[in-house]
Each structure stands twice: as structure tokens, then as C-alpha cells.
C-alpha atoms as a PDB file:
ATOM      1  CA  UNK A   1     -21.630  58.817 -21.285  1.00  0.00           C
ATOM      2  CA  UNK A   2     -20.341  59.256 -17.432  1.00  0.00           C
ATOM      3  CA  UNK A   3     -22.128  62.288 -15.915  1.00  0.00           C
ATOM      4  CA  UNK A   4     -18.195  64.053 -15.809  1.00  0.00           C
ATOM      5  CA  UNK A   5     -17.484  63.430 -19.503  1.00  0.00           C
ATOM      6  CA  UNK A   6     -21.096  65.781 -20.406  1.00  0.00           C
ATOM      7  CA  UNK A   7     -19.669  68.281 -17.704  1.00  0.00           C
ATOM      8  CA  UNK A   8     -16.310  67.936 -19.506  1.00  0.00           C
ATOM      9  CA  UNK A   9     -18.571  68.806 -22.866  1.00  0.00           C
ATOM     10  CA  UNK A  10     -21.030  71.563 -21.598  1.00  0.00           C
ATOM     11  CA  UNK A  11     -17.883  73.245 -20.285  1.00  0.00           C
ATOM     12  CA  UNK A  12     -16.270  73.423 -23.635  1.00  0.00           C
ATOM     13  CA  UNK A  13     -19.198  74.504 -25.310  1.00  0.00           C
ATOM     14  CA  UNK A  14     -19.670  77.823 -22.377  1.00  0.00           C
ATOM     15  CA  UNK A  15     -15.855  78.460 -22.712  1.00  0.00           C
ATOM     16  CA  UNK A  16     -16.074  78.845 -26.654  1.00  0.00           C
ATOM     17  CA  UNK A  17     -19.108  81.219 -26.522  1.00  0.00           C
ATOM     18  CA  UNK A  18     -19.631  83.084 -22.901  1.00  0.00           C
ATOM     19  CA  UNK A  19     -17.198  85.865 -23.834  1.00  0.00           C
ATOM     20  CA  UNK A  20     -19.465  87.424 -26.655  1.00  0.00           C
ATOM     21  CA  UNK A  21     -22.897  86.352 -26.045  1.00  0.00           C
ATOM     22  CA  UNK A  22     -24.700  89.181 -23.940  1.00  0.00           C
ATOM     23  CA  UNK A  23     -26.158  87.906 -20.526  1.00  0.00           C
ATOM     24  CA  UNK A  24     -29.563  86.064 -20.319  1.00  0.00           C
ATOM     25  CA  UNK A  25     -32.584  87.074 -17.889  1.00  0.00           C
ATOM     26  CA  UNK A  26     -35.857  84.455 -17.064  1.00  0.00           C
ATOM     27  CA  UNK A  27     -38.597  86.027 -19.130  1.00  0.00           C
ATOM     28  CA  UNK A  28     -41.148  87.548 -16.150  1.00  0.00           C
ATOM     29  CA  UNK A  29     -43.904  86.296 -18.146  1.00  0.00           C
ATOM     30  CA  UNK A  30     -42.524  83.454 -19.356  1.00  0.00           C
ATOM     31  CA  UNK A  31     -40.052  81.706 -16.075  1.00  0.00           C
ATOM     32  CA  UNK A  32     -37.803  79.246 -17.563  1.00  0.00           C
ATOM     33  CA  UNK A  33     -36.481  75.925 -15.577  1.00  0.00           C
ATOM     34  CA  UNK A  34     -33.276  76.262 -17.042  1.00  0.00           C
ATOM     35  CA  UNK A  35     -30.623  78.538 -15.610  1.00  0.00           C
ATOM     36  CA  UNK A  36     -30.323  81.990 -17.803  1.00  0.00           C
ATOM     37  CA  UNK A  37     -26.635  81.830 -17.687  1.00  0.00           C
ATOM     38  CA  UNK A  38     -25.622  78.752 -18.545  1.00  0.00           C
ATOM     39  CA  UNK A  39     -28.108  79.420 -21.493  1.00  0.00           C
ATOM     40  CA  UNK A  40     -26.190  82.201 -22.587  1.00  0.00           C
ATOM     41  CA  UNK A  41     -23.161  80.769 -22.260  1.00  0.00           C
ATOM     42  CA  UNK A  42     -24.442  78.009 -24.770  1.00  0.00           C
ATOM     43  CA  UNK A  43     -26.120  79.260 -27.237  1.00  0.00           C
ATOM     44  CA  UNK A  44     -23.912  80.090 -30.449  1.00  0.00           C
ATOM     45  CA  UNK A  45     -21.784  76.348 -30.037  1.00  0.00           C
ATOM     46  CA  UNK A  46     -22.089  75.444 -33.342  1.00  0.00           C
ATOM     47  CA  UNK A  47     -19.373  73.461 -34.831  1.00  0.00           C
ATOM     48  CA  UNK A  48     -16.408  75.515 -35.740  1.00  0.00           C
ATOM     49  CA  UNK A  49     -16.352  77.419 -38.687  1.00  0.00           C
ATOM     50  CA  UNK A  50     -20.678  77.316 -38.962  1.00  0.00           C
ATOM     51  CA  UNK A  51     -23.218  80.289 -38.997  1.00  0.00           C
ATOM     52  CA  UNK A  52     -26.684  79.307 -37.455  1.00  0.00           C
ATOM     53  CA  UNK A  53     -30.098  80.407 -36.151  1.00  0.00           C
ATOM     54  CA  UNK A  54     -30.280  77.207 -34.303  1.00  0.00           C
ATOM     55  CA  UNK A  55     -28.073  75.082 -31.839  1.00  0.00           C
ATOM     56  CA  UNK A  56     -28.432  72.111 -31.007  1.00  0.00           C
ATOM     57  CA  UNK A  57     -26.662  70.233 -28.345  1.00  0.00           C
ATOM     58  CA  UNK A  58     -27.129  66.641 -26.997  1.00  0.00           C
ATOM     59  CA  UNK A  59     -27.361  66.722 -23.524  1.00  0.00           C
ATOM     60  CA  UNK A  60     -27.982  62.912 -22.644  1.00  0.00           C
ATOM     61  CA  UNK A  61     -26.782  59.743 -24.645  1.00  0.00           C
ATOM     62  CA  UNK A  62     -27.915  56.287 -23.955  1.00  0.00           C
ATOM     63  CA  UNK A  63     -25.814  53.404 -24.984  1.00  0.00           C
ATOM     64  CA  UNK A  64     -25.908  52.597 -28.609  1.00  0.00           C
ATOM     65  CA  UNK A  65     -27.101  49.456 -30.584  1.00  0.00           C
ATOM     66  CA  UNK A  66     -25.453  48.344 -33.992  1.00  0.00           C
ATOM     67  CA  UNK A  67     -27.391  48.628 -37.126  1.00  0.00           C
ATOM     68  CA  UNK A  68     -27.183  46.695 -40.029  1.00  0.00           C
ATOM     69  CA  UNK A  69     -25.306  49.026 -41.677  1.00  0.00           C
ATOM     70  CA  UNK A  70     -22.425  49.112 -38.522  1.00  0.00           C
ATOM     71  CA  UNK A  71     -23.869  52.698 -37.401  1.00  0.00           C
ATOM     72  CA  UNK A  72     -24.861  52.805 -34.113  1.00  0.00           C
ATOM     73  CA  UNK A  73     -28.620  54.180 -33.035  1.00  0.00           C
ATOM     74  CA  UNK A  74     -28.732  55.869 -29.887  1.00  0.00           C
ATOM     75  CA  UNK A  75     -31.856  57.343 -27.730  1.00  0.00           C
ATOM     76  CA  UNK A  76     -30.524  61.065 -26.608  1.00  0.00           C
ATOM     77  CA  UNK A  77     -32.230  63.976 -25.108  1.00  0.00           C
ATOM     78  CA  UNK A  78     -31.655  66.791 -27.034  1.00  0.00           C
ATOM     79  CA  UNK A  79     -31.904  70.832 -26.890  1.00  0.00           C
ATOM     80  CA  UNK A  80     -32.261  73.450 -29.023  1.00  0.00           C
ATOM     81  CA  UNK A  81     -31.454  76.729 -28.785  1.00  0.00           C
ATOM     82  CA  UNK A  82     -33.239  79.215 -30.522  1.00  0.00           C
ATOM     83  CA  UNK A  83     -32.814  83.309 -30.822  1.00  0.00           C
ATOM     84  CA  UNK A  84     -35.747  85.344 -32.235  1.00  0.00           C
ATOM     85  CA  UNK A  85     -36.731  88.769 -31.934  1.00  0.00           C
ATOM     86  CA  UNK A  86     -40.536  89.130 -31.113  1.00  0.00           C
ATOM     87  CA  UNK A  87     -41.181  92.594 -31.508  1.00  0.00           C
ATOM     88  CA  UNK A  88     -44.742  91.696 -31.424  1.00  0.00           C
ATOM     89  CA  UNK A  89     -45.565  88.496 -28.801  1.00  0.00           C
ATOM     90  CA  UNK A  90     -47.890  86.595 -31.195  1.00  0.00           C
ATOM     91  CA  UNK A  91     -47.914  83.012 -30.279  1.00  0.00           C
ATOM     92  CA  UNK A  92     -44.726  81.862 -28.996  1.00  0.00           C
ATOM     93  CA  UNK A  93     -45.794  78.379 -28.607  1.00  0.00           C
ATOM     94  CA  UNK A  94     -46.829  77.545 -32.221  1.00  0.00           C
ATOM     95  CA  UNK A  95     -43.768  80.472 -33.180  1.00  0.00           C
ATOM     96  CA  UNK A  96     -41.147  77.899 -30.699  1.00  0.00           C
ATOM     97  CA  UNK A  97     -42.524  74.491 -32.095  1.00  0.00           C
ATOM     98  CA  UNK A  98     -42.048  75.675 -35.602  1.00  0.00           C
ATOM     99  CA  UNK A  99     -38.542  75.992 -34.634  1.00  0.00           C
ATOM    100  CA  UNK A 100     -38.106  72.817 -33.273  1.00  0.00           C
ATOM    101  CA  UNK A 101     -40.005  70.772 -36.152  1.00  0.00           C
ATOM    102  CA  UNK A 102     -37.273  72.600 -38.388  1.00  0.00           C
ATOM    103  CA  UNK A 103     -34.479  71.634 -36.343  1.00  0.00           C
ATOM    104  CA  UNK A 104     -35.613  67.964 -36.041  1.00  0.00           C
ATOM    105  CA  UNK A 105     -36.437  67.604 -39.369  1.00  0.00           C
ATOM    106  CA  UNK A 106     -32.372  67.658 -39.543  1.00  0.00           C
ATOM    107  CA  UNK A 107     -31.695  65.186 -37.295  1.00  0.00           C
ATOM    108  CA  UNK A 108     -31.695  61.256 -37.993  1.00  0.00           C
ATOM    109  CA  UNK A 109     -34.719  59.375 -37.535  1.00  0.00           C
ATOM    110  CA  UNK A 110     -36.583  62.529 -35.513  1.00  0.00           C
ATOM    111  CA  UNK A 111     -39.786  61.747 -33.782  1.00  0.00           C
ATOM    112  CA  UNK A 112     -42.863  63.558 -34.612  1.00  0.00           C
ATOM    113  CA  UNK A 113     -43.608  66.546 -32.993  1.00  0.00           C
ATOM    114  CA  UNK A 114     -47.390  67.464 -31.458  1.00  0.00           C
ATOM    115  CA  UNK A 115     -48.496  71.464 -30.576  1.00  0.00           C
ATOM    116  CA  UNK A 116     -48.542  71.301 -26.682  1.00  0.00           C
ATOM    117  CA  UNK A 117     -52.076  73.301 -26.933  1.00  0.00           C
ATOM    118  CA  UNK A 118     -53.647  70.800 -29.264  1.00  0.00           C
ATOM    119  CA  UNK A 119     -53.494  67.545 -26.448  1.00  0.00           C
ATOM    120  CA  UNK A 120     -56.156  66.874 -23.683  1.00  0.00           C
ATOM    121  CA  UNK A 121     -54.192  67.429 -19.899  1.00  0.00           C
ATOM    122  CA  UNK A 122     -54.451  63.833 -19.508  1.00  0.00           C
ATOM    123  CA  UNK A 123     -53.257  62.745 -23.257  1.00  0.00           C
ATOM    124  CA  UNK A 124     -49.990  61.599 -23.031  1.00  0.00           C
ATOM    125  CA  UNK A 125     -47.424  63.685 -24.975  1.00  0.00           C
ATOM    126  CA  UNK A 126     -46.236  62.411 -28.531  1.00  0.00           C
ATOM    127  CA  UNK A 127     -42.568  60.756 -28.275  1.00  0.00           C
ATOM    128  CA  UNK A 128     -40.756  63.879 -29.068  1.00  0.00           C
ATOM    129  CA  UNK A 129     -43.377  66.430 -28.296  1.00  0.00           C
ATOM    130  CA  UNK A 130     -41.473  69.430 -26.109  1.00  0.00           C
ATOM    131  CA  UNK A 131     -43.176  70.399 -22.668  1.00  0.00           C
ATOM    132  CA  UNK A 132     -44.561  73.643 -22.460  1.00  0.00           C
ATOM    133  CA  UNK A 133     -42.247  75.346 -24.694  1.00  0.00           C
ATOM    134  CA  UNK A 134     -42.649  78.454 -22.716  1.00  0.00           C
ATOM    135  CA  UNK A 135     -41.231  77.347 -19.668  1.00  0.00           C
ATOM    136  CA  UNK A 136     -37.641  77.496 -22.458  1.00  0.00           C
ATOM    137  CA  UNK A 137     -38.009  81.102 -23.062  1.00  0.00           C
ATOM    138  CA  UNK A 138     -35.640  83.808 -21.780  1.00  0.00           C
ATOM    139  CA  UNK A 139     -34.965  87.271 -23.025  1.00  0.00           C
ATOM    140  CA  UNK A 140     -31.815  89.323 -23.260  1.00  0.00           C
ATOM    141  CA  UNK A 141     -30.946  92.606 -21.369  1.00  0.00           C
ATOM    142  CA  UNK A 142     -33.303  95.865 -22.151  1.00  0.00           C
ATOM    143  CA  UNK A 143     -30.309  96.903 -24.821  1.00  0.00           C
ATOM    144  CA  UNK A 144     -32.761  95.280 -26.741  1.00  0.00           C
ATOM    145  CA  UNK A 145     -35.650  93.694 -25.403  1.00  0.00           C
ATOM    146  CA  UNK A 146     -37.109  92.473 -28.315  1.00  0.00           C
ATOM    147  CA  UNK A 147     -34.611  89.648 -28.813  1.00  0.00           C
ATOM    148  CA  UNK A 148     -35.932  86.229 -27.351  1.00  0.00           C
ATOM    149  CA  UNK A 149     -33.326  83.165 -26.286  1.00  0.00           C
ATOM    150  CA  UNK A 150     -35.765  79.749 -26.017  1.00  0.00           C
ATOM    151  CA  UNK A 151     -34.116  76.308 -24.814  1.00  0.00           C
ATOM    152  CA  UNK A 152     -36.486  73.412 -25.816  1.00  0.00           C
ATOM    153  CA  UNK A 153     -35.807  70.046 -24.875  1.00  0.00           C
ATOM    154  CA  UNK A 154     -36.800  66.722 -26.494  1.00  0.00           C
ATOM    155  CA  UNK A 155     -36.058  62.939 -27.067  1.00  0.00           C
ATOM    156  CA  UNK A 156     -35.507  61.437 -29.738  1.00  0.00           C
ATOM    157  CA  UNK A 157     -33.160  58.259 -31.746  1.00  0.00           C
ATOM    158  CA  UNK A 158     -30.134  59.680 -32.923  1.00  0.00           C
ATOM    159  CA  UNK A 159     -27.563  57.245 -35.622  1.00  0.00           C
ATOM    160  CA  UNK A 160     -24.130  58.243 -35.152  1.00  0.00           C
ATOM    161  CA  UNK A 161     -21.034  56.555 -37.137  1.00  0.00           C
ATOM    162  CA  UNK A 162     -19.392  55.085 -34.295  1.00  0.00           C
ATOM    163  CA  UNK A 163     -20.485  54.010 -30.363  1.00  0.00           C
ATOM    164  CA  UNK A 164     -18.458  56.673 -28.381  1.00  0.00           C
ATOM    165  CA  UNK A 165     -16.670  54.607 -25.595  1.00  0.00           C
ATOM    166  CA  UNK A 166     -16.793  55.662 -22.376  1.00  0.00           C
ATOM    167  CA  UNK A 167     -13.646  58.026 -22.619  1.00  0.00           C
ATOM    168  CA  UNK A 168     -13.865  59.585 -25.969  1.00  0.00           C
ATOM    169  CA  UNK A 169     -13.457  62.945 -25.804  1.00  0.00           C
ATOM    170  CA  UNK A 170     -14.915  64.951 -27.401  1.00  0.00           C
ATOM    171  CA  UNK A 171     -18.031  63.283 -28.435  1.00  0.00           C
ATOM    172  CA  UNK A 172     -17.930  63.242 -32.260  1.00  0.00           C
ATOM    173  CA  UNK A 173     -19.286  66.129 -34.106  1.00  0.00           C
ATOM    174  CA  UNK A 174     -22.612  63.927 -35.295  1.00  0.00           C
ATOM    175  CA  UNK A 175     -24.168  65.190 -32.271  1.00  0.00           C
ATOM    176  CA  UNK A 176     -23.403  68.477 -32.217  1.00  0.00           C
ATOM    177  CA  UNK A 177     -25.210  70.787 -35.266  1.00  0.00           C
ATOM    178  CA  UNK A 178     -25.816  74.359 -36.053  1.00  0.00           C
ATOM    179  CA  UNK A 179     -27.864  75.413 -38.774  1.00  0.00           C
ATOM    180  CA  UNK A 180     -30.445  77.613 -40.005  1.00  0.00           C
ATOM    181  CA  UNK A 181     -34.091  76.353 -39.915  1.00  0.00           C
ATOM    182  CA  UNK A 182     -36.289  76.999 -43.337  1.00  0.00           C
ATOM    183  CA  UNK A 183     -37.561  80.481 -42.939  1.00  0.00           C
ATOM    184  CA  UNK A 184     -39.456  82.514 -45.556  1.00  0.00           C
ATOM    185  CA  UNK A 185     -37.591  85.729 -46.348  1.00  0.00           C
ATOM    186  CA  UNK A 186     -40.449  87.726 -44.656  1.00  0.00           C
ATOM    187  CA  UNK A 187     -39.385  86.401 -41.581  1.00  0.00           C
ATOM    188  CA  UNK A 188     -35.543  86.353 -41.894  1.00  0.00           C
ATOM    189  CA  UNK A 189     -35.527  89.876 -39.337  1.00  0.00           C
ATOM    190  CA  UNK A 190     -37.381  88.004 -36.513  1.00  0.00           C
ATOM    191  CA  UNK A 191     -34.462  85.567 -36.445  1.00  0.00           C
ATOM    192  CA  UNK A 192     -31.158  87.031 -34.661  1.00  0.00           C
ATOM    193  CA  UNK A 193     -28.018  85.436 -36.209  1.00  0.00           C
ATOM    194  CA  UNK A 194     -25.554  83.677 -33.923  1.00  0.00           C
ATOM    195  CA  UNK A 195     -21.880  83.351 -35.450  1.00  0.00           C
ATOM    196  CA  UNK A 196     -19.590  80.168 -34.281  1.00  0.00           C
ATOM    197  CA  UNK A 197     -15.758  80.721 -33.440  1.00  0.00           C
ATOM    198  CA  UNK A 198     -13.274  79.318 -35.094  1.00  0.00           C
ATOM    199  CA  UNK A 199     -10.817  79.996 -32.374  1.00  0.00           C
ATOM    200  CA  UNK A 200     -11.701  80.781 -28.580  1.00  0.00           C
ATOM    201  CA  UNK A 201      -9.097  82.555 -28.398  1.00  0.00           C
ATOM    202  CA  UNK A 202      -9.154  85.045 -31.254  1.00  0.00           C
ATOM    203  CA  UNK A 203     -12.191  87.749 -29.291  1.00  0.00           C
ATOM    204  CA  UNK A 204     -15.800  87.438 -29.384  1.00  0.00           C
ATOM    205  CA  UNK A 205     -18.284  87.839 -32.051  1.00  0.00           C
ATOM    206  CA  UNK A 206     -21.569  89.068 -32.046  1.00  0.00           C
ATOM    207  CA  UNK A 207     -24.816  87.727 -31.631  1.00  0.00           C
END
């Protein structure tokens, strides 16, 4: 996909979702690489019509091979993005990585995932594995600092129905999914509900 069709899809996805999402700030203790805006604008793009805990976007697509089966496989770099309320820190890392085994246990032939504290520095990472899943992690405005925004980022093989040629737009929805990750009703208050619009148009909802 041409580096101006993506743009073309990351600016959808901010326009459907930047009204009502409260802005993001880097976590002090936790920097991010990834710019706290545009992950507020994101977060919350589920298809239309969804309710999720999780987003996940595809933010790279390599060019597809046909299957037996006429699907086409596809290596993609993914994210997820992920809103929790930490009221106590605990560990975040193992806390993130739970998230992301849940959401890639959803997606097509997901590679396994490995605990960033459990490899040797010089251990290559497992194909999948997120880097340093703190360096996602960005918090909210103090309105209510215990809410936590992570963006992790992976690779994986993704099957989608048909090859997207070069000027599809949009992509098709295969590679866009919202959805809740399995979470034991202890837990469901450390998790902060995002809502999807039907309409861009018709106001904001709430995070």
C-alpha cells in the first residue's frame, strides 16, 4: 500500500474519533516514541457500529501471496491500542503483554508472543514479540490520572479475502478490528470502555 493511501487511512480513522477522545500526555515515567496526539486521535476506530477495549489498526501491509484456498496472506505490522486504568502501577509490562496475547489470539495466523523481561539483551526477540512495551504507554489528563492509553506494535501474517490493489480505498474491514480481550470479571473496572461511531457526524461519545 503507497505511503499516501495509509495517510489517506490514518486520517479517516483521527477524523472519526479526535472529537470525543480526551487529549493524550507521554507518561513521565514511562516516554512513549509515538506521538500522544495522534494516539488519541486513534484510539476508539473500531469498525462502525462495535464496542471495544482494544483497537487494532494495521499500520503497514506487504504485498500478498495467494493461498490455496484464493485468500491472500500478507506480512503487516500491526498496533494495538489499549485503555486501562492502573490505579495501582503493578507490572505494566506483563499487565500490556497480556493485552496483546489477547488481541493476537484474534487475529489470523498470530505469531507467538515472548515477555520482553524473560529474554537475555542479546537473545533475539520472538517473531511477534513487542519491544519494550513501556516505551507504548501514555496517560490521559489529571481529570483522571488513573486511566492509561498503551500503543504496542508488532508483526505478524495476516489472511485477508482479497489482495487490496494499489488504489482500493478503504482497505477492507479484515484489517481493521475492535474487540474486547478475555478479562475475568474482577478485572472488568481496570479496563476503560471505548465506544465506536456510527456516524462522524452525529457528536462524540465517551471514552
Amino acid at each position: 500500500m503507497s505511503t499516501r493511501r495509509l495517510q489517506m487511512l490514518r486520517d479517516r480513522m483521527t477524523g472519526l474519533i479526535a472529537a470525543w477522545l480526551p487529549e493524550a500526555t507521554v507518561c513521565r515515567s514511562h516516554p512513549g516514541a509515538v506521538d500522544a496526539a495522534v494516539a488519541a486521535a486513534l484510539i476508539g476506530a473500531e469498525p462502525a457500529g462495535t464496542e471495544a477495549l482494544v483497537t487494532v489498526i494495521v499500520t503497514g501491509l506487504g504485498p500478498g501471496r495467494m493461498m490455496d484456498d484464493g485468500r491472500h496472506l500478507h506480512a503487516a505490522a500491526l498496533a494495538a491500542w489499549i485503555a486501562t486504568r492502573h490505579d495501582d502501577a503493578g507490572d505494566r509490562d506483563r499487565a500490556a503483554l497480556d493485552l496483546v496475547e489477547a488481541v493476537a489470539s484474534r487475529l489470523p495466523l498470530a505469531a507467538p508472543l515472548a515477555h520482553p523481561a524473560g529474554a537475555a539483551e542479546d537473545d533475539e526477540p520472538a517473531p511477534g514479540a513487542p519491544h519494550d512495551v513501556t516505551a507504548g504507554l501514555y496517560t490521559p489528563p489529571a481529570a483522571d490520572p488513573a486511566i492509561c492509553l498503551w500503543r504496542i506494535d508488532w508483526l505478524q501474517e495476516v489472511v485477508l479475502g482479497e489482495a487490496p490493489a494499489e488504489l482500493i480505498y478503504p482497505l477492507p474491514t479484515e484489517i481493521l478490528a475492535g474487540f474486547a480481550p478475555r478479562i475475568g470479571p474482577d478485572h472488568v473496572a481496570d479496563y476503560v470502555l471505548v465506544n465506536g461511531l456510527d456516524d462522524p457526524d452525529a457528536g462524540g461519545g465517551q471514552p
